[in-house]
Every structure is written in structure tokens, then in C-alpha cells.
Protein backbone atom coordinates (compact mmCIF):
# COMPACT_ATOMS: atom_id res chain seq x y z
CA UNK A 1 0.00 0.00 0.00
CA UNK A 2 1.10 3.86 -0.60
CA UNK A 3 3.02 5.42 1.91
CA UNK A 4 1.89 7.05 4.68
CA UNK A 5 3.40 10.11 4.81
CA UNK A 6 1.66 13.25 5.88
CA UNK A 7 -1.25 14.68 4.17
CA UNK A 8 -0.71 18.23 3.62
CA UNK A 9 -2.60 21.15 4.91
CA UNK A 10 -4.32 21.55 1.45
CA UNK A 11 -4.88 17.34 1.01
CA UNK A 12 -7.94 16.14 2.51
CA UNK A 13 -6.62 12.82 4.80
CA UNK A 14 -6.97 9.36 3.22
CA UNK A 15 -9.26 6.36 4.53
CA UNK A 16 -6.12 4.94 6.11
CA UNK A 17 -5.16 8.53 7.89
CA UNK A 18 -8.65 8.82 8.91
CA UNK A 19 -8.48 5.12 10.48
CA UNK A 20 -5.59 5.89 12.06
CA UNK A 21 -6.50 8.79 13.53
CA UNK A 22 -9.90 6.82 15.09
CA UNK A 23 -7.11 4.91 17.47
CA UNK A 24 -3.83 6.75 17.24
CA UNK A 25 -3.98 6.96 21.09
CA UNK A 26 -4.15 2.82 21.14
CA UNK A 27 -1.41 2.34 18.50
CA UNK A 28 0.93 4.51 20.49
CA UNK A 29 0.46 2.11 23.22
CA UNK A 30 0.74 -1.04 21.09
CA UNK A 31 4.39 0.51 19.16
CA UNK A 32 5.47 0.92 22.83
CA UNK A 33 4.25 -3.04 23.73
CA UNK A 34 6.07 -3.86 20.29
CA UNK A 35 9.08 -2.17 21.02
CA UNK A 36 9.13 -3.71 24.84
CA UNK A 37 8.69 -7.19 23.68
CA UNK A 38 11.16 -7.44 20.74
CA UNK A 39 14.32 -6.40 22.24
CA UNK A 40 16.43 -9.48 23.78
CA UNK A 41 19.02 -9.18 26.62
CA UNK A 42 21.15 -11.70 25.15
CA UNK A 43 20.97 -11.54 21.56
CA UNK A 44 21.06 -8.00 19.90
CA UNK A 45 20.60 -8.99 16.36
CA UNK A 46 17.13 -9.79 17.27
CA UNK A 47 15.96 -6.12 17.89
CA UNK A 48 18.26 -5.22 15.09
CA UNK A 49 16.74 -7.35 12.72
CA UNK A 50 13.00 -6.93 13.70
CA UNK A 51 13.50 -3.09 14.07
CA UNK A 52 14.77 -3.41 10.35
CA UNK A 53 11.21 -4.64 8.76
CA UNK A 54 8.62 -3.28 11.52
CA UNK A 55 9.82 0.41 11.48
CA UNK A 56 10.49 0.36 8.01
CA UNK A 57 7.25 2.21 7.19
CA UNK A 58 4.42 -0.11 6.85
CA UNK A 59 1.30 0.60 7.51
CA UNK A 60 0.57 -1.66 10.77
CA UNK A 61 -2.97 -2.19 8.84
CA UNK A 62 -3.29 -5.59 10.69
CA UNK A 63 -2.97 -4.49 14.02
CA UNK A 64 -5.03 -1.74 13.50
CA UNK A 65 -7.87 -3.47 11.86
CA UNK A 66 -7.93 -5.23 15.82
CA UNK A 67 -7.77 -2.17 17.51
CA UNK A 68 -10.92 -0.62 15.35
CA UNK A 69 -12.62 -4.41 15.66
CA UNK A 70 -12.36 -3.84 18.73
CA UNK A 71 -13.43 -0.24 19.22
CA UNK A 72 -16.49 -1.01 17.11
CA UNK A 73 -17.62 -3.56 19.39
CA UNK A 74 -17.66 -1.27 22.38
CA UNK A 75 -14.70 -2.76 24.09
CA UNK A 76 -13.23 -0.48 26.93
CA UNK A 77 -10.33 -2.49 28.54
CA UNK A 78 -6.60 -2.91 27.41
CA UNK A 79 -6.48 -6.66 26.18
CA UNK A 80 -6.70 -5.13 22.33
CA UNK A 81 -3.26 -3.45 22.83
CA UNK A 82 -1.44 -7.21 23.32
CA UNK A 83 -3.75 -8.86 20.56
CA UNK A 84 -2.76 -6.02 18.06
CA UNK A 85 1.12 -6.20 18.94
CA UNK A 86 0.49 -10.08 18.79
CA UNK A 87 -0.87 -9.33 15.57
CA UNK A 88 1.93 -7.25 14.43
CA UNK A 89 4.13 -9.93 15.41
CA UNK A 90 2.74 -12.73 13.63
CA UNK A 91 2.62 -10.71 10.45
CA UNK A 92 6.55 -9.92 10.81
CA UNK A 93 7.89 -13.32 11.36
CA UNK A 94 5.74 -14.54 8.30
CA UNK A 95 7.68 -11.78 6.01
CA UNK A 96 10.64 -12.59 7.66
CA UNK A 97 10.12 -16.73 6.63
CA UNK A 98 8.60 -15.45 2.97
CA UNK A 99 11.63 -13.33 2.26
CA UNK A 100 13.61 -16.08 2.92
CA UNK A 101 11.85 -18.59 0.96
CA UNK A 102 10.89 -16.46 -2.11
CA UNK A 103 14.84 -15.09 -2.17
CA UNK A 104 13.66 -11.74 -2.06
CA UNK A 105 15.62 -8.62 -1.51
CA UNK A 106 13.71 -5.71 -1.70
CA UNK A 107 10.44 -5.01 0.81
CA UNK A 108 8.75 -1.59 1.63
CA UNK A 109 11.49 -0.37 -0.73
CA UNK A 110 14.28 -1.52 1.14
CA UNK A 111 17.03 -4.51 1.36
CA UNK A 112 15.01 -7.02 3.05
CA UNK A 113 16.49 -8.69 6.33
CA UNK A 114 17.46 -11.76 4.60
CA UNK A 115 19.83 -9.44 2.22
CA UNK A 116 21.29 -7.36 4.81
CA UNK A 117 22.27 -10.56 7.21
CA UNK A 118 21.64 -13.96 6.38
CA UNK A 119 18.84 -16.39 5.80
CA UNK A 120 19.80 -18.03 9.12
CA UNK A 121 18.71 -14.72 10.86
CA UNK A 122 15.77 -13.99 9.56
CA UNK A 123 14.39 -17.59 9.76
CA UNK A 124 15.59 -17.69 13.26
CA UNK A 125 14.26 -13.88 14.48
CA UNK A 126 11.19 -14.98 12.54
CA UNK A 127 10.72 -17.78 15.26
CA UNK A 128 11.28 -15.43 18.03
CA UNK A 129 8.86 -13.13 16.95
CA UNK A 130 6.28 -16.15 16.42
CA UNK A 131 7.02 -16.95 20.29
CA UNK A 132 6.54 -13.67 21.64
CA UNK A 133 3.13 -13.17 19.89
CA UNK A 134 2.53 -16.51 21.69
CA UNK A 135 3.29 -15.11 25.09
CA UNK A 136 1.13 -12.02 24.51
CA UNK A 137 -1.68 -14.26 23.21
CA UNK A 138 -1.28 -16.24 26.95
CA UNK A 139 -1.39 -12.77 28.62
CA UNK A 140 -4.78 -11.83 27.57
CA UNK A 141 -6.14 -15.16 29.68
CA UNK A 142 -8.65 -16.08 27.09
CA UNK A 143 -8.63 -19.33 25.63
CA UNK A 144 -10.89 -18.50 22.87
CA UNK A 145 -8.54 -15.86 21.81
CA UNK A 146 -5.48 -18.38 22.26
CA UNK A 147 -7.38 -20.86 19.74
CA UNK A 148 -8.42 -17.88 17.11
CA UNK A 149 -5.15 -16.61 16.94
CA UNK A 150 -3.04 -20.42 17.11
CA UNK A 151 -5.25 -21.48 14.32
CA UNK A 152 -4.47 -18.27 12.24
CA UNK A 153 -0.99 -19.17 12.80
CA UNK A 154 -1.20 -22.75 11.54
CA UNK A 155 -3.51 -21.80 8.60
CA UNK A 156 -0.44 -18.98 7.29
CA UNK A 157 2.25 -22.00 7.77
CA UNK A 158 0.10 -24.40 5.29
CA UNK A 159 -1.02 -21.58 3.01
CA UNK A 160 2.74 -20.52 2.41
CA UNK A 161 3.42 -24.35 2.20
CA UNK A 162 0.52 -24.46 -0.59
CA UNK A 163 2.18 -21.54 -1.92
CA UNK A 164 5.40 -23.36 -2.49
CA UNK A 165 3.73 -26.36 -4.37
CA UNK A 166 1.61 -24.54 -6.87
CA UNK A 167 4.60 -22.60 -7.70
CA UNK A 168 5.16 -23.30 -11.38
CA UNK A 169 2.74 -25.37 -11.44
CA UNK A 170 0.01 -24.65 -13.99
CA UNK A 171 -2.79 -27.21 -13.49
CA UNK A 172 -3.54 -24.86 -10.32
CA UNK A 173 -6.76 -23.71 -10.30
CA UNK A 174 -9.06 -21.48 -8.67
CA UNK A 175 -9.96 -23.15 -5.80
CA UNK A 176 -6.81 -24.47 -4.88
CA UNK A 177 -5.32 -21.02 -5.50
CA UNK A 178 -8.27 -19.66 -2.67
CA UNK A 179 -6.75 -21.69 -0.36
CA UNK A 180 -3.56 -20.17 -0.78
CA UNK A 181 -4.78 -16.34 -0.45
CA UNK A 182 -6.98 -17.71 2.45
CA UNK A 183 -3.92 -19.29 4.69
CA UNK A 184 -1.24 -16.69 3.35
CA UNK A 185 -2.81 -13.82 3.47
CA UNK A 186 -6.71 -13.79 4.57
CA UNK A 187 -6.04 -16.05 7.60
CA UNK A 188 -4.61 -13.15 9.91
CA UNK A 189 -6.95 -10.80 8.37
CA UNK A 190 -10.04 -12.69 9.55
CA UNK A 191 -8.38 -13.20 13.20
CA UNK A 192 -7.16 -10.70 13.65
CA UNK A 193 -11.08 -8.45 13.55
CA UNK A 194 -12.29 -11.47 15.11
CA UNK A 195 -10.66 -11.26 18.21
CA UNK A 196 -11.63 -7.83 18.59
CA UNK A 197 -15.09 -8.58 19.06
CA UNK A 198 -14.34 -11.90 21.22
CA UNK A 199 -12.66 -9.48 23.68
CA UNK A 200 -15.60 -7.46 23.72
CA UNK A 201 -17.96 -10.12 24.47
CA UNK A 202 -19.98 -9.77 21.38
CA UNK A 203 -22.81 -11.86 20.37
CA UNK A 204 -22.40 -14.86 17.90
CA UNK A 205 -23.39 -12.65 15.14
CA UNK A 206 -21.26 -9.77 15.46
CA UNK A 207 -18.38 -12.05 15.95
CA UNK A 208 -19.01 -14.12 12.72
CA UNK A 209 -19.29 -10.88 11.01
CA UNK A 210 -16.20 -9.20 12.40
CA UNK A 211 -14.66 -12.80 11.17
CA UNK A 212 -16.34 -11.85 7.44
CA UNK A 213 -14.78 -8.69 7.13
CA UNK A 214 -11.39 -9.66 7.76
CA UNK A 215 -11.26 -12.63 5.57
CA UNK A 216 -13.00 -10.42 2.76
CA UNK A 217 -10.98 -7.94 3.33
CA UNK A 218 -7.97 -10.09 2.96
CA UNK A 219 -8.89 -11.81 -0.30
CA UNK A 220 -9.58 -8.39 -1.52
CA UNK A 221 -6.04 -7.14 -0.30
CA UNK A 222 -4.25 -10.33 -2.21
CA UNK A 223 -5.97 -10.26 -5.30
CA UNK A 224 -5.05 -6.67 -5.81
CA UNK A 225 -1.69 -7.14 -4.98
CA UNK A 226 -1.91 -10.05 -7.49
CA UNK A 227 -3.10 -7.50 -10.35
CA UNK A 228 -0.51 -4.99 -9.07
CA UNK A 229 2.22 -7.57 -9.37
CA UNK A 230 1.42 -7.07 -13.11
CA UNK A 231 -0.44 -4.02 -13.62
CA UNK A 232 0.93 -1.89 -11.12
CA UNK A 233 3.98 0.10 -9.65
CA UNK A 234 6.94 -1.25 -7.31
CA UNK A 235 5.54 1.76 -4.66
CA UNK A 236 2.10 0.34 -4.42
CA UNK A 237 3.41 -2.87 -3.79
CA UNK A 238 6.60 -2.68 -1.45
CA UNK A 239 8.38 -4.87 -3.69
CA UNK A 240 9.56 -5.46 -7.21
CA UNK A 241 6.79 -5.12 -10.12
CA UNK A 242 6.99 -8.41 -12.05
CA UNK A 243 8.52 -10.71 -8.81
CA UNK A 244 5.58 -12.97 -9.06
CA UNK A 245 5.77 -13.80 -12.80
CA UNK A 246 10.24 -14.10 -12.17
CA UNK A 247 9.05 -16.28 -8.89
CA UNK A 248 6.90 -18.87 -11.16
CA UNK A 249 3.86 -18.20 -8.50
CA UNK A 250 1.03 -19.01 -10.07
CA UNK A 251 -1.85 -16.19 -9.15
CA UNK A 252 -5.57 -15.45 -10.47
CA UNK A 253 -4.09 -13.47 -13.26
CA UNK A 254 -2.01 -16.60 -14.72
CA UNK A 255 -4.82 -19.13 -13.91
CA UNK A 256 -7.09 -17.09 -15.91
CA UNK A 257 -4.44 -16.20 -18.82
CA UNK A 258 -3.44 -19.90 -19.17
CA UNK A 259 -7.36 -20.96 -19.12
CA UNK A 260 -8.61 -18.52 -21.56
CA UNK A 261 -4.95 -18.70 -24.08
CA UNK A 262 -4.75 -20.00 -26.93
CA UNK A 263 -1.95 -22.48 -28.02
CA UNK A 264 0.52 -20.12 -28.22
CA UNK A 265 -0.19 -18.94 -24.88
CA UNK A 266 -0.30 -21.21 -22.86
CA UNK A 267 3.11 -22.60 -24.73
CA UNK A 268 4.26 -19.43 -23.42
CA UNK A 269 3.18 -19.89 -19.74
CA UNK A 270 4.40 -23.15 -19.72
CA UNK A 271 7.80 -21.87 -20.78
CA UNK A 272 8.14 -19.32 -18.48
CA UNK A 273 6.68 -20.35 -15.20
CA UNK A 274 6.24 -24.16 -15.13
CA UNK A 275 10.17 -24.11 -16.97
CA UNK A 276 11.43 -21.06 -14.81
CA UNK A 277 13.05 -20.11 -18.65
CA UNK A 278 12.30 -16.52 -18.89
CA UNK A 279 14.53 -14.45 -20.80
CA UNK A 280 14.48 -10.23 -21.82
CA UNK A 281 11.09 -9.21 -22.99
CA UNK A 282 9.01 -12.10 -21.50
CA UNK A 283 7.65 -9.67 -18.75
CA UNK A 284 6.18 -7.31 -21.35
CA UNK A 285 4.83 -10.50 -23.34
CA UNK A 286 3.05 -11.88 -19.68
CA UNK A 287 1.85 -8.41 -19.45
CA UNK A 288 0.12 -8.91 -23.53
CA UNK A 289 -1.48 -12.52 -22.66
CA UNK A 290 -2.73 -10.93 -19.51
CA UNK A 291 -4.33 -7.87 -21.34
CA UNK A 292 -5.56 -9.60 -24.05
CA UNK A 293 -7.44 -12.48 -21.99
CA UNK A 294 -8.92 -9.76 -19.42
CA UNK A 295 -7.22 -11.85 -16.91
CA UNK A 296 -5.96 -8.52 -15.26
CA UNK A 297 -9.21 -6.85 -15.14
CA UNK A 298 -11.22 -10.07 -13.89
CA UNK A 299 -8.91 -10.24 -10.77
CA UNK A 300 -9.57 -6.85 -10.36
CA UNK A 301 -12.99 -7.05 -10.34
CA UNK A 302 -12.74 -10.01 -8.07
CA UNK A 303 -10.86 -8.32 -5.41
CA UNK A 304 -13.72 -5.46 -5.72
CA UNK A 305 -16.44 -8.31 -5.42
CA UNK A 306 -14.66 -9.53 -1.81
CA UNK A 307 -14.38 -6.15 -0.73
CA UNK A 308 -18.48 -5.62 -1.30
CA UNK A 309 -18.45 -8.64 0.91
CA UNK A 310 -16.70 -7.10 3.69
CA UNK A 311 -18.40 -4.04 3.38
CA UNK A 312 -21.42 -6.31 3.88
CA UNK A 313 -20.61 -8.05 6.98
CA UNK A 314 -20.71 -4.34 8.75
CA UNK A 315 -24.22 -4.05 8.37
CA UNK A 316 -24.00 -5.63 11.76
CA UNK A 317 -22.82 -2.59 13.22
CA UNK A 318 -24.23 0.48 13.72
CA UNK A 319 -23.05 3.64 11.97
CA UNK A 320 -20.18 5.75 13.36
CA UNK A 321 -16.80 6.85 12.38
CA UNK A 322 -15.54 3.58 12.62
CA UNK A 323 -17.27 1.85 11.06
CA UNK A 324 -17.06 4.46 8.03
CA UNK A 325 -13.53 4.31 8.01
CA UNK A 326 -13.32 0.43 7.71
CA UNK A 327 -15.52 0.85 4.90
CA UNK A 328 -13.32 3.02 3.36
CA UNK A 329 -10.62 1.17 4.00
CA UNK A 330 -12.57 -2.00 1.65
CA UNK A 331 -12.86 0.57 -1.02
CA UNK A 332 -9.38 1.88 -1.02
CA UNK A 333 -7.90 -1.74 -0.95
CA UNK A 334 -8.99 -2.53 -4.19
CA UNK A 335 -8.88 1.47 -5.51
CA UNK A 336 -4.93 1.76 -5.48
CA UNK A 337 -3.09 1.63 -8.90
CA UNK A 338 -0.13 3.52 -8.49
């Protein structure tokens, strides 16, 4: 997502400023918890290394979709400050493990951890981070929160697992590529709103819908970073444009290219991601298949159905500046281009 860099006196704030500002008072609190809880006595590199990704400028949208879940529900006590670090800290060891695993070395538009130390490090201050989101999970005393947020955790592990064996491969279709946006990306999205109305003591309802939103949301957040990959620019997505297609990974755009292709096409696709043979040019042909299908524009429009669907599940609520700015939020997902 864009950076986040102040709005100028002339330039109305964005949906995620206006968020932001809704529980800037609680994400002071939970950069402070964050802070506290990933610094070691023993072993500097850890602080070094997790300082590296989590103040390099991202948005903190996960934690911050808690603290609003929670806000929304009418909760009034301090548990939400833990879940969002816990959040925060779950999100950062997965990065740390993906960067790893996908050889990447650019994130938020810098050297990623991996790049700057070793994969040893980052795999390793990956699991400490995973461990301390555990122990803040504990804190809270609620075993329902425990499971939510476990579960999550397990659910991102076989999604980037998933991830790994539909890479390259091109029988992968759309259901089988659900599960992977689900567990990789969707997963923590879902828990991580749920929890905020578990904490709050919601009814059954309100908690399946806080569940809805998240996992929409999600889906919608992956599928337009899946379009962006392509169709986009390497500031929208904190990475390189084109990584995917260099990667082999095999996302809604390709599925849909290599199902709608002709002969020559999908000769193409099987040259280039189930062979790994790319060579100069290949990008800008992807980028031809992709227009000339609609594959680009049907993932688009997919990622705008999902966030519909979130926006949706907050009928549930009533109206406030909350829940105004989480709708916004939906809509500004799936608006970003550039």
C-alpha cells in the first residue's frame, strides 16, 4: 500500500489517515508493547533485525484493523493493545520466513532482512517473533482468543506451504489457488477483527461478522496485490513489479491467462513459469497474454467483489466513524493503482 506520509494542509486525509487517527492513542500504546517485547538481553541482532522490517514504514494495517474491531464492538479495557502487537508480530515473522523462501531482496522499498544478514537470521528472528506473539496471546487469559489466533498461525504455515507447491505449477486452479490467499494472506486478516469482538464479548453474530470482514478484506487485499504484481507500480506494492511472474507463482491473473490462451499462450506460460526459462522481454509479453485475456481486469474485479463482501458483513454494526472508516478502507484496498 502507498506510503503514509503526511497529508498536507491543502490534502484532505486518506481512509487509512482517517483510520488511524480513530485509534492513534491505542497504537501509540501497542508501538510501545512492540518495542518492549522485541528487544532481547542476550541476543542483539534480534531487535536489530525486527526493528529493520517493523519500522520500516508499513502501515501496521493488521494491528489496527484489531484495535478498530475492537473499538467497534464497544470494548473499553486494554487486552486489544497485546492482541494487536500479537498481531503485528505474527505478520513480521511470516515476512521474515517469505523473504527467505521467495529469495527476495527488496520489501517496503528496502534490502530485506534476509539481504542485509543472512537467511539463518531472519528464519531464526522470525521464530522469536512467532514466540513472543505466543506469550502475549497467553497474557490476555482467554482461551478463545489463544485458539483464534493459534489457528491463524497454523492456517499462514500451510497456506505458504501451498504456496510453495503450486509454484510453477500450472494445473492450479481457482480453488486451490483460494486456499492459498486464504492461509497466506486472509487467515490473519479474519483473526485478527475477530478477536476484537471476542474481547468485547460480542454476540455470535457480530463475531461471525467481524470474522467476514477480515477474511474479505484479505482476499480483496491479495488479489489486488496479485493485479498490481502485473499491472501496477513497485511503490504500491513494497516490492519489485513483475517478482511474481520471475518467482513462477502461479496467481488469479495466470490461472485465468493460461485458461482462456490460446496455443501459443499457454506454450508461453508453460515456458516461463512451469520451466522457470524466462529471458528479456518475457515480462512485457506476460503483461500482452494478460491484457488480451482480461485476466488482469477479472482479478480486479474479483478483489472489488470480496471487498463488497466485507463491506457487507458491517451491516451488523451500527453507523459511526468507525465503522465508516473500515468501509473506506474496503474501497481503497482494491482502488490503489499507483
Amino acid at each position: 500500500m502507498p506510503s503514509t506520509s503526511a497529508t498536507s494542509p491543502n490534502t484532505a486525509p486518506g481512509p487509512f489517515e482517517r483510520l488511524v487517527a480513530l485509534v492513534s492513542e491505542d497504537l501509540e500504546r501497542v508501538g510501545l508493547v512492540i518495542r518492549e517485547r522485541m528487544s532481547s538481553e542476550h541476543a542483539p541482532r534480534i531487535p536489530e533485525i525486527s526493528a529493520h522490517l517493523i519500522e520500516a514504514g508499513g502501515k501496521r494495517l493488521r494491528p489496527i484493523l484489531t484495535l478498530a474491531a475492537a473499538r467497534l464492538c464497544g470494548y473499553r479495557g486494554d487486552d486489544h493493545i497485546k492482541l494487536a502487537a500479537t498481531v503485528e508480530f505474527i505478520h513480521t515473522a511470516t515476512l521474515l520466513h517469505d523473504d527467505v523462501v521467495d529469495e527476495s531482496a527488496r520489501r517496503r522499498g528496502r534490502a530485506t532482512a534476509n539481504i542485509l544478514w543472512d537467511n539463518k537470521s531472519s528464519v531464526l528472528v522470525g521464530d522469536y517473533l512467532f514466540s513472543r506473539a505466543f506469550q502475549l496471546m497467553v497474557e490476555t487469559g482467554s482461551v478463545r482468543v489463544l485458539g483464534i489466533l493459534s489457528s491463524a498461525s497454523a492456517v499462514i504455515a500451510e497456506g505458504e506451504v501451498l504456496q510453495l507447491i503450486t509454484a510453477h505449477d500450472l494445473t492450479t486452479g481457482l480453488d486451490r489457488y483460494e486456499q492459498v490467499i486464504r492461509g497466506k494472506t486472509a487467515a490473519l486478516f479474519a483473526a485478527a477483527t475477530e478477536v476484537g469482538a471476542v474481547i468485547a464479548e460480542r454476540p455470535e453474530d457480530e463475531v461471525t461478522a467481524m470474522r467476514t470482514y477480515g477474511d474479505a478484506l484479505g482476499i480483496a487485499f491479495q488479489l489486488a496485490d496479485d493485479w498490481l504484481d502485473y499491472g501496477g507500480s513497485a511503490d504500491a506494492l513494497g516490492k519489485n513489479t513483475g517478482d511474481d511472474f520471475r518467482e513462477g507463482k502461479v496467481t488469479m491473473p495466470v490461472i485465468l491467462a493460461v485458461q482462456r490462451g490460446d496455443a501459443a499462450a499457454r506454450a508461453f506460460w508453460q515456458r516461463t513459469i512451469a520451466r522457470g526459462q524466462q529471458g528479456e522481454g518475457d515480462l512485457e509479453q506476460a503483461l500482452a497474454y494478460l491484457d488480451a485475456t482480461g485476466a488482469l481486469e477479472a482479478t480486479r474485479q474479483a478483489a472489488r467483489d470480496e471487498a463488497a463482501r466485507a463491506i457487507g458483513a458491517l451491516a451488523a454494526f451500527p453507523e459511526g466513524p468507525i465503522k465508516t472508516a473500515l468501509t473506506d478502507i474496503a474501497e481503497f484496498v482494491v482502488a490503489r493503482t499507483v
